[in-house]
Protein backbone atom coordinates (compact mmCIF):
# COMPACT_ATOMS: atom_id res chain seq x y z
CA UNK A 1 -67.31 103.15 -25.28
CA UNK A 2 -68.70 101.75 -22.58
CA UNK A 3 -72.64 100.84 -22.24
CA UNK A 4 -71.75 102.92 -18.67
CA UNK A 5 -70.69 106.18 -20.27
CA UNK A 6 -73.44 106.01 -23.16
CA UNK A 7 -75.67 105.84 -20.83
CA UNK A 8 -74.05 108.64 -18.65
CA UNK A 9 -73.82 110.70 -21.96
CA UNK A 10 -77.39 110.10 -22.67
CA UNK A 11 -78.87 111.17 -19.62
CA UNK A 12 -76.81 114.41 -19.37
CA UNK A 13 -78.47 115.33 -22.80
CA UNK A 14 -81.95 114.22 -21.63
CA UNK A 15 -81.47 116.78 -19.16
CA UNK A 16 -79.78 119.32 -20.93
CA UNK A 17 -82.52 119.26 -23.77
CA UNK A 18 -85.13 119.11 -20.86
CA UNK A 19 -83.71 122.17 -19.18
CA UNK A 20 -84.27 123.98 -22.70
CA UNK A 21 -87.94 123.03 -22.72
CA UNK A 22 -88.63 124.12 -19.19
CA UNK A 23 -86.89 127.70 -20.14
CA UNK A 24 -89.67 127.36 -23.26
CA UNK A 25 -92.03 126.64 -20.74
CA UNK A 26 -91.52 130.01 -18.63
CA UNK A 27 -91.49 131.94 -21.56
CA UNK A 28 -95.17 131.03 -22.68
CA UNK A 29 -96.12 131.07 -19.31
CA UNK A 30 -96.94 127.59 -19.16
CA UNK A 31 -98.93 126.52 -15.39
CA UNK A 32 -96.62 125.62 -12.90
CA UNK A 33 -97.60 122.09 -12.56
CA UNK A 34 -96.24 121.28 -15.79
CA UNK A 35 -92.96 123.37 -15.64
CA UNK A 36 -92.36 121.49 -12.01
CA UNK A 37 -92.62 118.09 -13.37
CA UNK A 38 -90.10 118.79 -15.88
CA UNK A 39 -87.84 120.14 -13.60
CA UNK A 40 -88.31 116.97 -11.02
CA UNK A 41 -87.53 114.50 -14.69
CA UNK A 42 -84.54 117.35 -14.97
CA UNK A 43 -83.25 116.02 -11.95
CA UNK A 44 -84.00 112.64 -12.13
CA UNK A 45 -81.76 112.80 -15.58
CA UNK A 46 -78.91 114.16 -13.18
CA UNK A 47 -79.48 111.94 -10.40
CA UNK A 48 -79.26 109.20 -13.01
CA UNK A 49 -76.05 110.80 -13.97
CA UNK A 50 -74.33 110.88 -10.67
CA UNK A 51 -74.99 107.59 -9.67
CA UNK A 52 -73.57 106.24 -12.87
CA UNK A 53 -70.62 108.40 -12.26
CA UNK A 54 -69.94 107.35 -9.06
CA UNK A 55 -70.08 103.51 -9.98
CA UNK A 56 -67.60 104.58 -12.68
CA UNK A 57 -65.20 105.88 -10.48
CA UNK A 58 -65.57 103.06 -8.12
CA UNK A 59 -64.70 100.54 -11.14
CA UNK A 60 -61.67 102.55 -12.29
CA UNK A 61 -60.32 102.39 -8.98
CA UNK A 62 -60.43 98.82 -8.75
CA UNK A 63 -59.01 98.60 -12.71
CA UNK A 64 -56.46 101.25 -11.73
CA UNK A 65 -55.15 98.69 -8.91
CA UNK A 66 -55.11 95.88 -10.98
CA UNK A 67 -53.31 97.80 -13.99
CA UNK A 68 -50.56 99.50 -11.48
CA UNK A 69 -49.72 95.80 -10.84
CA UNK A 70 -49.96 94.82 -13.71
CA UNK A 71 -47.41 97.53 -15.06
CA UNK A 72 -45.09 96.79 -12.07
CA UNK A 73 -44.44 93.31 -12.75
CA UNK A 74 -43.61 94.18 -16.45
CA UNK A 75 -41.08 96.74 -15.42
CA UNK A 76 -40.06 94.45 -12.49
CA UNK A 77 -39.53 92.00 -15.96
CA UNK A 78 -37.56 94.14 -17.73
CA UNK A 79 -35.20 96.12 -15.11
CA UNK A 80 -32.62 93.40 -13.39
């Protein structure tokens, strides 16, 4: 795996298990303030996320490209 997608993974369950403590934090009725910041670090985790997710996609494109061509000239080598 990459150091990209660990670090994608690891964020998503940061803010999964972050989600869990603000639901822990409604039930005891904990003051807003506190069950607001979590939220904002919730979103930070998936803003984190995306942006890895994005630069992920824009590096497979570029490796897709390069392996299509690659492929083709090792058909183009094998079909005469």
């Amino acid at each position: 795996m990459s150091s990209e997608l660990l670090g994608l993974m690891s964020n998503v369950c940061l803010a999964q298990a972050q989600e869990c403590v603000v639901e822990k934090s409604l039930v005891d009725n904990r003051r807003s303030v506190i069950t607001a910041k979590l939220l904002l670090q919730i979103v930070d985790f998936y803003q984190l996320s995306l942006k890895t997710v994005e630069l992920m996609l824009k590096d497979a494109s570029h490796y897709t490209d390069k392996m299509v061509k690659a492929l083709k000239v090792r058909i183009s080598n094998w079909i005469k």
